[in-house]
Every structure is written in structure tokens, then in C-alpha cells.
Protein backbone atom coordinates (compact mmCIF):
# COMPACT_ATOMS: atom_id res chain seq x y z
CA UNK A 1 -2.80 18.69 -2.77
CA UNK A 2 -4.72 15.47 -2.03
CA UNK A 3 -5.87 14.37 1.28
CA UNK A 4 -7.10 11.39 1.01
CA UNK A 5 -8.06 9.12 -2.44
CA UNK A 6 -10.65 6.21 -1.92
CA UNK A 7 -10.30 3.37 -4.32
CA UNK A 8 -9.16 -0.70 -4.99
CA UNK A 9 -6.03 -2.45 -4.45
CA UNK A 10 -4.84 -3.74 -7.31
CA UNK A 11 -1.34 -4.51 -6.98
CA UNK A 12 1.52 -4.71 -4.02
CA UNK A 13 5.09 -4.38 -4.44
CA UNK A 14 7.89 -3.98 -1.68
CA UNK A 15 7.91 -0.36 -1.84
CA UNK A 16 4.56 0.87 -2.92
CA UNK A 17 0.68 -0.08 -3.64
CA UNK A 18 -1.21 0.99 -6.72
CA UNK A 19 -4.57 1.89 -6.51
CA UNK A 20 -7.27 1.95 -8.88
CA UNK A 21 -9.53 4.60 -8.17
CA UNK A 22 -12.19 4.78 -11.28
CA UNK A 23 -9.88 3.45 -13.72
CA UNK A 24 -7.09 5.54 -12.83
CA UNK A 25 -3.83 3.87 -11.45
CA UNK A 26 -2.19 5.66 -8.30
CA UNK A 27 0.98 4.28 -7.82
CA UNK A 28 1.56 5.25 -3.86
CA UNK A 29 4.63 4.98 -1.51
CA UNK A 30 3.93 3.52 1.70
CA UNK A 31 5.70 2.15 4.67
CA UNK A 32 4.60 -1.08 4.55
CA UNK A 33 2.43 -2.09 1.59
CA UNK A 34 1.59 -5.37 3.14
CA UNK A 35 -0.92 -4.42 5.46
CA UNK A 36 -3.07 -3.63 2.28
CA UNK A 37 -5.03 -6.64 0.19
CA UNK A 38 -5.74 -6.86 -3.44
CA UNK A 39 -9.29 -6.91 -3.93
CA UNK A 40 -12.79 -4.90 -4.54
CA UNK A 41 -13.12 -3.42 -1.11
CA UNK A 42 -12.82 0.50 -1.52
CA UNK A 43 -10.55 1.72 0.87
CA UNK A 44 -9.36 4.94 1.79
CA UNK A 45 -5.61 6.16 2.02
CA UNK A 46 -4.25 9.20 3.36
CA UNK A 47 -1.85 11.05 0.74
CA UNK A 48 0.85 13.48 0.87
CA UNK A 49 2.62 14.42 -2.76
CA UNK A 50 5.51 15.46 -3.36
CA UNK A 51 6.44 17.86 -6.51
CA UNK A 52 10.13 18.31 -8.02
CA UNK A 53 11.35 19.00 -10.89
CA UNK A 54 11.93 15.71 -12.08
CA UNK A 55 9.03 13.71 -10.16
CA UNK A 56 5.69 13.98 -8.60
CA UNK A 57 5.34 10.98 -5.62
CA UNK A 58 2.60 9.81 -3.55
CA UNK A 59 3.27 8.74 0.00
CA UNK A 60 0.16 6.96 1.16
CA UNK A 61 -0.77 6.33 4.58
CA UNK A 62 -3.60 3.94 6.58
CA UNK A 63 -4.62 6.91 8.78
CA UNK A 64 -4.81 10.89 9.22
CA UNK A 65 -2.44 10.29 12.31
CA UNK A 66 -0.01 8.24 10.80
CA UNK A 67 0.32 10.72 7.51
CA UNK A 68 1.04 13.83 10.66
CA UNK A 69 3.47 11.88 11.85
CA UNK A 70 5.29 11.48 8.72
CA UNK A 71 4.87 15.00 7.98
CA UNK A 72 6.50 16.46 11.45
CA UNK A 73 9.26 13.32 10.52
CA UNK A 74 9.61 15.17 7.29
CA UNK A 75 10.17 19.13 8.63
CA UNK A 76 13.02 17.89 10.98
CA UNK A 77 16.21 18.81 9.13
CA UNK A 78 17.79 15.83 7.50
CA UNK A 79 14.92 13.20 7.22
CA UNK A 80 13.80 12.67 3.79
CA UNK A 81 10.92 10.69 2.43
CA UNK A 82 12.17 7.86 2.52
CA UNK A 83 13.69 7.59 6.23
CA UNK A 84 10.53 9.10 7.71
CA UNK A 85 9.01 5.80 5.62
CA UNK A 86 11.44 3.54 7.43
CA UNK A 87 10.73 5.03 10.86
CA UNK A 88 7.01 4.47 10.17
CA UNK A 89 7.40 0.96 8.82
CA UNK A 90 7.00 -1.15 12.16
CA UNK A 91 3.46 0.14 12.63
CA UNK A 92 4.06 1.23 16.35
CA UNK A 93 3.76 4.68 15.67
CA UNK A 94 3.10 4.84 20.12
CA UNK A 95 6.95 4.00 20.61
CA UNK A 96 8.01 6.55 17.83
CA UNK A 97 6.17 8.77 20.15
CA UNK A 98 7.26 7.41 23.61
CA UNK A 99 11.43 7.82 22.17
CA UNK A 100 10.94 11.33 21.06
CA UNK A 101 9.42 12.30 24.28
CA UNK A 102 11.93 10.62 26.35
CA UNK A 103 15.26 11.51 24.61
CA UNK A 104 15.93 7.83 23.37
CA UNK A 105 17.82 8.57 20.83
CA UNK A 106 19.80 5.63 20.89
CA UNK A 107 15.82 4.04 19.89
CA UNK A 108 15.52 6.08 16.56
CA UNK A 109 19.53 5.29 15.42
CA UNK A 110 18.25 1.48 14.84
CA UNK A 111 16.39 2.93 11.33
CA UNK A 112 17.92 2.62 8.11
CA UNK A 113 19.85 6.01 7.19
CA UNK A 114 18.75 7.74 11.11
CA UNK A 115 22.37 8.80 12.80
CA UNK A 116 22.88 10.40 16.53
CA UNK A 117 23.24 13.39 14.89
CA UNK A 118 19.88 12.95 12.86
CA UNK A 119 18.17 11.70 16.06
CA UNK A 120 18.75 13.93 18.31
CA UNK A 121 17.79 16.53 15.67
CA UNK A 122 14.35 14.65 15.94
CA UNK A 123 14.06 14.91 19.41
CA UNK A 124 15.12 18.64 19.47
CA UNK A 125 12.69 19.72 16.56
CA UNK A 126 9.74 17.38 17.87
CA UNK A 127 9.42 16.48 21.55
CA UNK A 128 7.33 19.31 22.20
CA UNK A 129 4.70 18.86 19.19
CA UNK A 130 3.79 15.32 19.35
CA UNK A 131 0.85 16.24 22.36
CA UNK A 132 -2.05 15.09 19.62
CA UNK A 133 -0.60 11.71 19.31
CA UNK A 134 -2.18 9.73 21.90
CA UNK A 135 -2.03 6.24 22.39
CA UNK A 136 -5.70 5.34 20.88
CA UNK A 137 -5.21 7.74 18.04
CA UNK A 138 -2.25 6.16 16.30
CA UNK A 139 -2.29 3.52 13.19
CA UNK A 140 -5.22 1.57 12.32
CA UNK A 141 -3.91 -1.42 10.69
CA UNK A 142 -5.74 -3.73 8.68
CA UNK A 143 -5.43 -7.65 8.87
CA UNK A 144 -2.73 -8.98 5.75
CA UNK A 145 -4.32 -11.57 3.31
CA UNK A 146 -3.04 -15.12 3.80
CA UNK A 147 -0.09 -15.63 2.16
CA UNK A 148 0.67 -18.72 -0.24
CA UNK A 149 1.80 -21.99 1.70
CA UNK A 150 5.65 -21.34 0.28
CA UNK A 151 7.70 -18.78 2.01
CA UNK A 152 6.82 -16.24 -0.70
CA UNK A 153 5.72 -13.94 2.04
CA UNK A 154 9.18 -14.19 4.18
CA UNK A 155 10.57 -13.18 0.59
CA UNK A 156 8.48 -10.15 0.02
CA UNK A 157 9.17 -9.37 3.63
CA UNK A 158 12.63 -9.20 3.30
CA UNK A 159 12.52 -7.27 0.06
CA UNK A 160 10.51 -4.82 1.90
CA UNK A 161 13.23 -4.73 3.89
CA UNK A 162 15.50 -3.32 1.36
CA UNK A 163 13.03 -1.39 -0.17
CA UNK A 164 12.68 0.59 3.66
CA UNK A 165 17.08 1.08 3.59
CA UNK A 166 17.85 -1.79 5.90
CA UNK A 167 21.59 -3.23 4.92
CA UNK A 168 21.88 -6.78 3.77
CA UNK A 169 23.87 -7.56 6.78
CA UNK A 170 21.10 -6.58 9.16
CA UNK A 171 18.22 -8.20 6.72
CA UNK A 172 20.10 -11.81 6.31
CA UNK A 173 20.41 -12.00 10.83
CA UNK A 174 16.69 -11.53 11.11
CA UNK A 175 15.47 -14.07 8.36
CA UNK A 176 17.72 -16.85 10.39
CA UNK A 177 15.19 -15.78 13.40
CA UNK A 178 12.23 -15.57 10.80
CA UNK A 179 13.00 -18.86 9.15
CA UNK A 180 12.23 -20.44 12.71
CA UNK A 181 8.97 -19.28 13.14
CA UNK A 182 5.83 -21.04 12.20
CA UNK A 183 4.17 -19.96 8.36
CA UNK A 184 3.29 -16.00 8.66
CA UNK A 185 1.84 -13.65 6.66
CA UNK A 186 3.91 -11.00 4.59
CA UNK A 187 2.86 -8.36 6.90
CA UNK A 188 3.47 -10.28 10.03
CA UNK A 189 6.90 -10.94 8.99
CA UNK A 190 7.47 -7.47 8.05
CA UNK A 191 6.63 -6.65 11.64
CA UNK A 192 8.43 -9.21 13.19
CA UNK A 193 11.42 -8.00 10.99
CA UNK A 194 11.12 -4.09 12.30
CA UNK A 195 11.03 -5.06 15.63
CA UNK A 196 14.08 -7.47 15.73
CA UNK A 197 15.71 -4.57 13.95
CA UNK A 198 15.05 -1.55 16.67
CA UNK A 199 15.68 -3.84 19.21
């Protein structure tokens, strides 16, 4: 199993980065791919794989923290890869924490594909193993490249969006709030996005 792969950005899509770490391409799943640039810094990214029979997958992660988070996430009955993705997505890893440790289960029912059911099942299996997550210790994120001066960045926001499990519905009401805001980055309107949506 990995733990970690150091390399280059070299491409960002909605639901994943690849990165190019001496000339081989990892093609990684991560919550939000837009706080990562394209360029020749080497940066580091946490990994967790995933074998089955029909696919090996890479979920990639910005810090050790963030990928323990998504593996407790992933051990509560229920939450696949792909919600424990969506839960991470917003970046506030701290009020992930703070709902889990204070019942809130109405809090974790605003992400994609997360039911009362599921939630509480989260707060049953988790409230009393989160101690190591303090409030300095969670998500180091790093600062989005300056998007283009069209709104290709609310665009790849939103497709993130869909990419994370959010319904249509829900994605169309928050770009009528994004639309209103001054020219943001992808990642700042990804983050806008999550927290109009767990609102």
C-alpha cells in the first residue's frame, strides 16, 4: 500500500488529479481537485488504494489527517468511497469533527448519498475516535491558481459538483447565488458551493 507519492501536477479534472511522478501518470481521486495547480512544484499527496476485482483506485489526499479521516468515514457501515469524498469536499474537516461529536446528524444528511440512517451510523461508529483530530491538525490547503477571466472556473465548480453526488436541483440553486459574486477561483467556488449546500 502507498502512503504518500511525491510528484507534478499535470492535469485537473472534476473528479480526480493526475500526477506525474518520474514519468509515470497517477491518476488520483480526490475531494476537491481544485485546490491543486498544474505546474513543476513537487508536491506530496497522501494515498489510500483501493483493490477489486475489476479496479485498482487511488484516493489522494492534501494531508495525513485528512486521508484518517476518510479512512474512519470509510469503516462506518454504509459510506463508500465516494460519499466519504463528498463529506470531505468542503475542506472544513473541524465541522465534520464538531457534528460527529455533537450528534448533528441533521449536519452530515446535507451530503450527497448521507441519509439519517447513514448519519447516525456515523455518529454511533465514530464519536468516540475522532480525539486526534484537533482543530490545528486538520487540512492544509493550498492557494487555487487564478482562473481564466470567463466563468470557466464557476463551470468546473459546478461539475465538481456532480462529480462529488450533488443532484442537479441542488447544483443549479447555488450557481444563481454563485453567479452574483465577484470573479473567483475554481476552488473558491467549489467552497462557496459546499457550504451553501450543508447549510
Amino acid at each position: 500500500m502507498y502512503q504518500y507519492l511525491n510528484g507534478k501536477i499535470v492535469d485537473i479534472q472534476p473528479a480526480y488529479v493526475v500526477l506525474d511522478v518520474n514519468g509515470v501518470g497517477y491518476l488520483i481521486r480526490v475531494a476537491n481537485p481544485f485546490q491543486f495547480e498544474v505546474g513543476d512544484d513537487l508536491i506530496k499527496i497522501y494515498i489510500h488504494q483501493t483493490i477489486s476485482d475489476t479496479a485498482q483506485t487511488l484516493y489522494g489526499f492534501s494531508s495525513l489527517k485528512e486521508k484518517q479521516l476518510f479512512e474512519k468515514l470509510l469503516a462506518v457501515s454504509g459510506i463508500g468511497a465516494k460519499s466519504a469524498l463528498a463529506i470531505l469536499a468542503n475542506g472544513d474537516q473541524q465541522a465534520i469533527v464538531d457534528a460527529i461529536g455533537q450528534d448533528n446528524v441533521t449536519y452530515l444528511t446535507k451530503f450527497p448519498g448521507i441519509g439519517k440512517k447513514t448519519a447516525q451510523q456515523i455518529v454511533l461508529d465514530l464519536k468516540d475516535k475522532l480525539d486526534d483530530f484537533s482543530a490545528n491538525s486538520l487540512y492544509e490547503q493550498k492557494s487555487a491558481a487564478v482562473s481564466p477571466a470567463d466563468n470557466a472556473a464557476l463551470a468546473d465548480a459546478l461539475e465538481a459538483l456532480t462529480a462529488l453526488g450533488y443532484k442537479d436541483r441542488d447544483i443549479k440553486r447555488v450557481e444563481k447565488a454563485l453567479q452574483k459574486e465577484p470573479e473567483q477561483t475554481t476552488d473558491t467556488y467549489l467552497s462557496m458551493a459546499l457550504k451553501l449546500l450543508t447549510k
